[in-house]
Structures are given as C-alpha cells and as structure tokens.
N, C-alpha and C. Protein backbone atom coordinates (compact mmCIF):
# COMPACT_ATOMS: atom_id res chain seq x y z
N UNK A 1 113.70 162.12 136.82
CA UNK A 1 114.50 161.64 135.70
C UNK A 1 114.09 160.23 135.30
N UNK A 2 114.09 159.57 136.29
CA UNK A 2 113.27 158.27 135.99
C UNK A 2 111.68 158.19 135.21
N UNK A 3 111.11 159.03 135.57
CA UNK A 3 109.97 158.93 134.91
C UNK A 3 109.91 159.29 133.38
N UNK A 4 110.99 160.32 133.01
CA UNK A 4 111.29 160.94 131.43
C UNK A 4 111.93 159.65 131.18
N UNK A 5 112.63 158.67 131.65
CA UNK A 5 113.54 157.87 131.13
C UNK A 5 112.26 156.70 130.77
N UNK A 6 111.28 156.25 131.72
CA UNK A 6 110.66 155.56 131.22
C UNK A 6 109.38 156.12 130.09
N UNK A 7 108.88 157.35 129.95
CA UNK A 7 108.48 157.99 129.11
C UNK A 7 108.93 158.14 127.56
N UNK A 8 110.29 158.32 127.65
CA UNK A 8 111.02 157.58 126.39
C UNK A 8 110.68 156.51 126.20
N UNK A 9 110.83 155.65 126.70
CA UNK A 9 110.72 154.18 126.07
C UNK A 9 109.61 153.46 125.83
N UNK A 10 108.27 154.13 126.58
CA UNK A 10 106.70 153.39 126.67
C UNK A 10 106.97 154.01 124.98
N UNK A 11 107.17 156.00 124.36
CA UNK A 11 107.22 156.53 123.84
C UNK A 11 107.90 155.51 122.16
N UNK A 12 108.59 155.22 122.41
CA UNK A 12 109.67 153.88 121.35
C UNK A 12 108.81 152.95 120.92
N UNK A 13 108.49 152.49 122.31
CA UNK A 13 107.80 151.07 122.06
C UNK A 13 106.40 151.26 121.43
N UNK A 14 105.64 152.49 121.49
CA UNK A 14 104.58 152.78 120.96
C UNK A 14 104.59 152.81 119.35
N UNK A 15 106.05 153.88 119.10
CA UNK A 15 106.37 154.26 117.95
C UNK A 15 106.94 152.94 116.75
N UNK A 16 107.26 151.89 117.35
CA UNK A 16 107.89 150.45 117.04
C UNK A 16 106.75 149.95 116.39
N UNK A 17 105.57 149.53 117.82
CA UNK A 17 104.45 148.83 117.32
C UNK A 17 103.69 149.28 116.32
N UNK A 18 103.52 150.51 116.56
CA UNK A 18 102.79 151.39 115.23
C UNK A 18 103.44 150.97 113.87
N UNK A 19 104.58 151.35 113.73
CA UNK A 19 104.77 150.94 112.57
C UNK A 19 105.29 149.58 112.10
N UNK A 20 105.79 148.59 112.97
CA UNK A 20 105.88 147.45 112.43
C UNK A 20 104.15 147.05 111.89
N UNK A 21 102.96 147.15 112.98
CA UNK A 21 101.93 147.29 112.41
C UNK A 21 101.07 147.79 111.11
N UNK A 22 102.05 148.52 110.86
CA UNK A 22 101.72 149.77 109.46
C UNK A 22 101.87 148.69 108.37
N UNK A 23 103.09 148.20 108.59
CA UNK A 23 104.17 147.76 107.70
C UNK A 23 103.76 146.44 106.98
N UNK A 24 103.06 144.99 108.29
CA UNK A 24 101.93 144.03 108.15
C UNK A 24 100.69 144.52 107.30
N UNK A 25 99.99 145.27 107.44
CA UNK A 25 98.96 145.51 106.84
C UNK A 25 99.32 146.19 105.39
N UNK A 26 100.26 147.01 105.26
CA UNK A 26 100.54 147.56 103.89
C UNK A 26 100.92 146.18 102.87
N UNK A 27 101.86 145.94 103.48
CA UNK A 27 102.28 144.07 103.14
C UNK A 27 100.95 143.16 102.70
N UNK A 28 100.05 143.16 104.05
CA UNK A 28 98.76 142.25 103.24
C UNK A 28 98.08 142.75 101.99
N UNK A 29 97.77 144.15 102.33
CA UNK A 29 97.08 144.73 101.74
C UNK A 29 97.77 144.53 99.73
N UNK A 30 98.75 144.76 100.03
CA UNK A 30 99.39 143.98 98.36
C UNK A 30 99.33 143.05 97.93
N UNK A 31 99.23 142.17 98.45
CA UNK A 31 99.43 140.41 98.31
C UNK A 31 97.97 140.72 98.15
N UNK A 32 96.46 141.10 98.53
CA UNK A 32 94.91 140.74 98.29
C UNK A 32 94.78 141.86 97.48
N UNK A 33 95.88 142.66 97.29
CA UNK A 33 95.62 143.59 95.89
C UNK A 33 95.69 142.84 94.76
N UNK A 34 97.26 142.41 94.87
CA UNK A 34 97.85 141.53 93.27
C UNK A 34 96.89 139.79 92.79
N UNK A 35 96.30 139.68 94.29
CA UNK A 35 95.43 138.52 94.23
C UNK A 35 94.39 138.67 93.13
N UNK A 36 93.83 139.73 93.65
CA UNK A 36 92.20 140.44 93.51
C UNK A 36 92.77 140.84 92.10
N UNK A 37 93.44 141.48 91.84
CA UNK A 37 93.97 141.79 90.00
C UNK A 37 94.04 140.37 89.45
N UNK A 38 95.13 139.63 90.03
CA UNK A 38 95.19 138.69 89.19
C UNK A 38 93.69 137.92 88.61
N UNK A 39 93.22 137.54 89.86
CA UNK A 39 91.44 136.96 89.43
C UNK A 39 90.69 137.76 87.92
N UNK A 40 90.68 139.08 88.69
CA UNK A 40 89.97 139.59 87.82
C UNK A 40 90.47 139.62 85.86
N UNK A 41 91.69 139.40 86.33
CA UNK A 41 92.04 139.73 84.51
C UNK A 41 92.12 138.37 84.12
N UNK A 42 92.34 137.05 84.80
CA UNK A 42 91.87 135.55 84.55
C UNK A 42 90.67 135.43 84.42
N UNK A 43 89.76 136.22 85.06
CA UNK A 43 88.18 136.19 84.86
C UNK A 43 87.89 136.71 83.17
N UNK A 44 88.84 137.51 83.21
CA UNK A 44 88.06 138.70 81.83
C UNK A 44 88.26 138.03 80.78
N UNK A 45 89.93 137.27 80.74
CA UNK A 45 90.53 136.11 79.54
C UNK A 45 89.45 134.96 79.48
N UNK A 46 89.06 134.77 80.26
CA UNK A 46 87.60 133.23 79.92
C UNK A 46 86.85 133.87 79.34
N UNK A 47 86.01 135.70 79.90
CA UNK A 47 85.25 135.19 79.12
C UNK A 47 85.18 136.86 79.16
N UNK A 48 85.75 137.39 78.29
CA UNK A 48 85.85 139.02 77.89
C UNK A 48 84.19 139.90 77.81
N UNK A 49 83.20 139.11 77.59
CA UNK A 49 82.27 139.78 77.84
C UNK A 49 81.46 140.12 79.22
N UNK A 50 82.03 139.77 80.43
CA UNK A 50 82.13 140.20 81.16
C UNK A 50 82.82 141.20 82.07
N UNK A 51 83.64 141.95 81.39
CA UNK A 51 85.00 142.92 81.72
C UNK A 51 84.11 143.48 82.27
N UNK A 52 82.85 144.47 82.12
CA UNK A 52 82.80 145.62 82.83
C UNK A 52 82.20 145.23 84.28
N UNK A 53 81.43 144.19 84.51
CA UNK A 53 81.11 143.55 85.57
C UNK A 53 82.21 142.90 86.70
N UNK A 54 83.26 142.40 85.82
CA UNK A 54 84.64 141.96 86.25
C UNK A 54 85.31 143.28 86.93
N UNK A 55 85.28 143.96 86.56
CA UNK A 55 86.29 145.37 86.54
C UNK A 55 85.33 146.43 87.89
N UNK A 56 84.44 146.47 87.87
CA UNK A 56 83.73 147.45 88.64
C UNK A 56 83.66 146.41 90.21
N UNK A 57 83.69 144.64 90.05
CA UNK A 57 83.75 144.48 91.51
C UNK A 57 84.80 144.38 91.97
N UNK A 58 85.97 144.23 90.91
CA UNK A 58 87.57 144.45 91.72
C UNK A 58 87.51 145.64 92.01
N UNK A 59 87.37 146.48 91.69
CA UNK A 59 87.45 148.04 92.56
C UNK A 59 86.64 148.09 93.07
N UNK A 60 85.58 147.54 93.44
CA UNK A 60 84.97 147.72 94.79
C UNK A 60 85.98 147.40 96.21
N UNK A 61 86.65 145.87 95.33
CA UNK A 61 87.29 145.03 96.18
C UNK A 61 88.61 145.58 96.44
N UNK A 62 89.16 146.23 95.89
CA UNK A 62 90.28 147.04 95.92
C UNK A 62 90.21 148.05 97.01
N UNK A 63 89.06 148.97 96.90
CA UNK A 63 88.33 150.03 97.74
C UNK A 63 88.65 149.65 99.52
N UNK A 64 87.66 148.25 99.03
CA UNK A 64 87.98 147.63 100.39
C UNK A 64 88.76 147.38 101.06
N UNK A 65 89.89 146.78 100.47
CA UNK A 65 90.82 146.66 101.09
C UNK A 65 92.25 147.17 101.41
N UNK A 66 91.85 148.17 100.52
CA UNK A 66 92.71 149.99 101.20
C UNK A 66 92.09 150.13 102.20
N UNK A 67 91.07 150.32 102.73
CA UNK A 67 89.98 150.79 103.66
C UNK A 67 91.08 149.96 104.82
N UNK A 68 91.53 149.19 104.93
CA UNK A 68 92.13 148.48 105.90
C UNK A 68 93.21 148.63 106.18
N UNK A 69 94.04 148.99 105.29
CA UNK A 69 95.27 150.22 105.42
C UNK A 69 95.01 151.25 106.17
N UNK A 70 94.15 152.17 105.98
CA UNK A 70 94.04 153.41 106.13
C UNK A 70 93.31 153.40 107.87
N UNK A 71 92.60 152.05 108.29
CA UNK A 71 92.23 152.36 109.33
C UNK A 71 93.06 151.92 110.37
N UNK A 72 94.11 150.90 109.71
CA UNK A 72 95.09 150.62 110.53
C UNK A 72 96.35 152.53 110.71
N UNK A 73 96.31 152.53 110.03
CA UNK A 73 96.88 154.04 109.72
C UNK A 73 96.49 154.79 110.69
N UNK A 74 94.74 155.02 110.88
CA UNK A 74 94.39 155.93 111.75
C UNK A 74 94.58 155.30 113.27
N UNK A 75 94.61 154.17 113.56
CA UNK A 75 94.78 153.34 114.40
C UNK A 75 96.15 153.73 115.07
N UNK A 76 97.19 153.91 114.03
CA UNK A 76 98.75 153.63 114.43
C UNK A 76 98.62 155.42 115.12
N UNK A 77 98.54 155.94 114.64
CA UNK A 77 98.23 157.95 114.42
C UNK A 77 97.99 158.08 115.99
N UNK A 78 96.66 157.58 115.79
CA UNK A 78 96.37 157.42 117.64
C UNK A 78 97.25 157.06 118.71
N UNK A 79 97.50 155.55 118.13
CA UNK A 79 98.55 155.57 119.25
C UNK A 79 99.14 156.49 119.69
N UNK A 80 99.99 156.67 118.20
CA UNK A 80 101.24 157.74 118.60
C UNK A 80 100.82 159.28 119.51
N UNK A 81 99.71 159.88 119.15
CA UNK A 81 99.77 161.60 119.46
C UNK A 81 98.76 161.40 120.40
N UNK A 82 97.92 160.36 120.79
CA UNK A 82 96.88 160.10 121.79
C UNK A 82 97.91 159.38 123.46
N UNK A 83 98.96 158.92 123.19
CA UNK A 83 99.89 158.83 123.83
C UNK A 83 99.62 159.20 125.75
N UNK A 84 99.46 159.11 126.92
CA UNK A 84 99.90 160.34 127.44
C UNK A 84 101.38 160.71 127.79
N UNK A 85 102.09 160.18 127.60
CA UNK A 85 103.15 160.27 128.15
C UNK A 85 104.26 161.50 126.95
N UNK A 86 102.81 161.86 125.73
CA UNK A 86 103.54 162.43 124.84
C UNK A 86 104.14 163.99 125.20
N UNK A 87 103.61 164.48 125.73
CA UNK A 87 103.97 165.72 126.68
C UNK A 87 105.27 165.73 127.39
N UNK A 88 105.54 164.52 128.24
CA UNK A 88 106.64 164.93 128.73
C UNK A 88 108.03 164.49 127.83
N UNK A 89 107.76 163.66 126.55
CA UNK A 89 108.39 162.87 125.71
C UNK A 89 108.48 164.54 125.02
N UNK A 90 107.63 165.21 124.35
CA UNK A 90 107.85 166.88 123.73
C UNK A 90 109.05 167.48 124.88
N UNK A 91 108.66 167.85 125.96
CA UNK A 91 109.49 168.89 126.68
C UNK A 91 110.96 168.24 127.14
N UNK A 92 110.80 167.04 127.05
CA UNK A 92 112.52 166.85 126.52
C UNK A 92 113.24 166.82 125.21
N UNK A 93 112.31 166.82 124.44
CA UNK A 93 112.70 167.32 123.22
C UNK A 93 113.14 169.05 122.69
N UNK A 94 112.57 169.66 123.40
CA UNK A 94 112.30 170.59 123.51
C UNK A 94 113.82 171.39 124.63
N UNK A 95 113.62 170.72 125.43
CA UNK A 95 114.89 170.44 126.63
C UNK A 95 116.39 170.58 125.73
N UNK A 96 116.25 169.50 125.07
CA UNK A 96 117.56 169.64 124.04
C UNK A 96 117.84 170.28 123.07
C-alpha cells in the first residue's frame, strides 16, 4: 500500500511539472511571437518595399519558435506515459 501511495504522488508530481512546464513555454513562446510580429510590421511601415523579405523571415521565425513549444510538449508526453511507476498508478485506477 505504501508503495501505490508513493506511486501516486512521484505520479502528481510528474503530472504538475509537466504542465506547469507546458504552461512557461506556451507563455514565452507568445511574448517572442507578438515580439517577432511586432518587428516585422515596424519593419514593413519604414520601408514597405521590403514586405516580402520582412514577411517570409518572421515565419521562418515564428516556425521556430513553435518548434519550442512542441518539443517541450513532446518532452512533457514523455514524462508523463514513459513514467515507470505508470502501471501501478493504471491498476489502481482501474482498482476503483
């Protein structure tokens, strides 16, 4: 019983960090979104004949820095189902 009891909670604390983690990076990831927009459409107002050059490296830059979401994402994923303790955390679920 002790061991399901601490299996729960490694189980919590995994599920906590993951997503407070999620939550930081989705967070940055907006703030160097709205950054990266803002630049670019201050770039285009100076000097409009550069839009399509302006426009194709913010979405590169955009690209990028989803890319950092998503690996934190796969990162958090792992945690969670790469787990071992996830098995006995299921069969008390399962239990109830």
């Amino acid at each position: 019983m002790e061991f399901q009891m601490e299996a729960v909670q490694f189980f919590t604390r995994i599920v906590s960090v993951a997503s407070i983690g999620l939550a930081i990076a989705a967070a940055g990831c907006g703030l160097g979104m709205g950054y990266s927009i803002r630049g670019a459409v201050e770039g285009i107002a100076r000097n409009p004949e550069s839009s399509g050059k302006v426009t194709v490296s913010m979405l590169i830059g955009l690209a990028l820095i989803e890319a950092l979401v998503i690996y934190v994402l796969v990162v958090s994923l792992i945690l969670i189902y790469a787990t071992p303790m996830v098995g006995t955390v299921t069969e008390m679920m399962q239990a109830m």
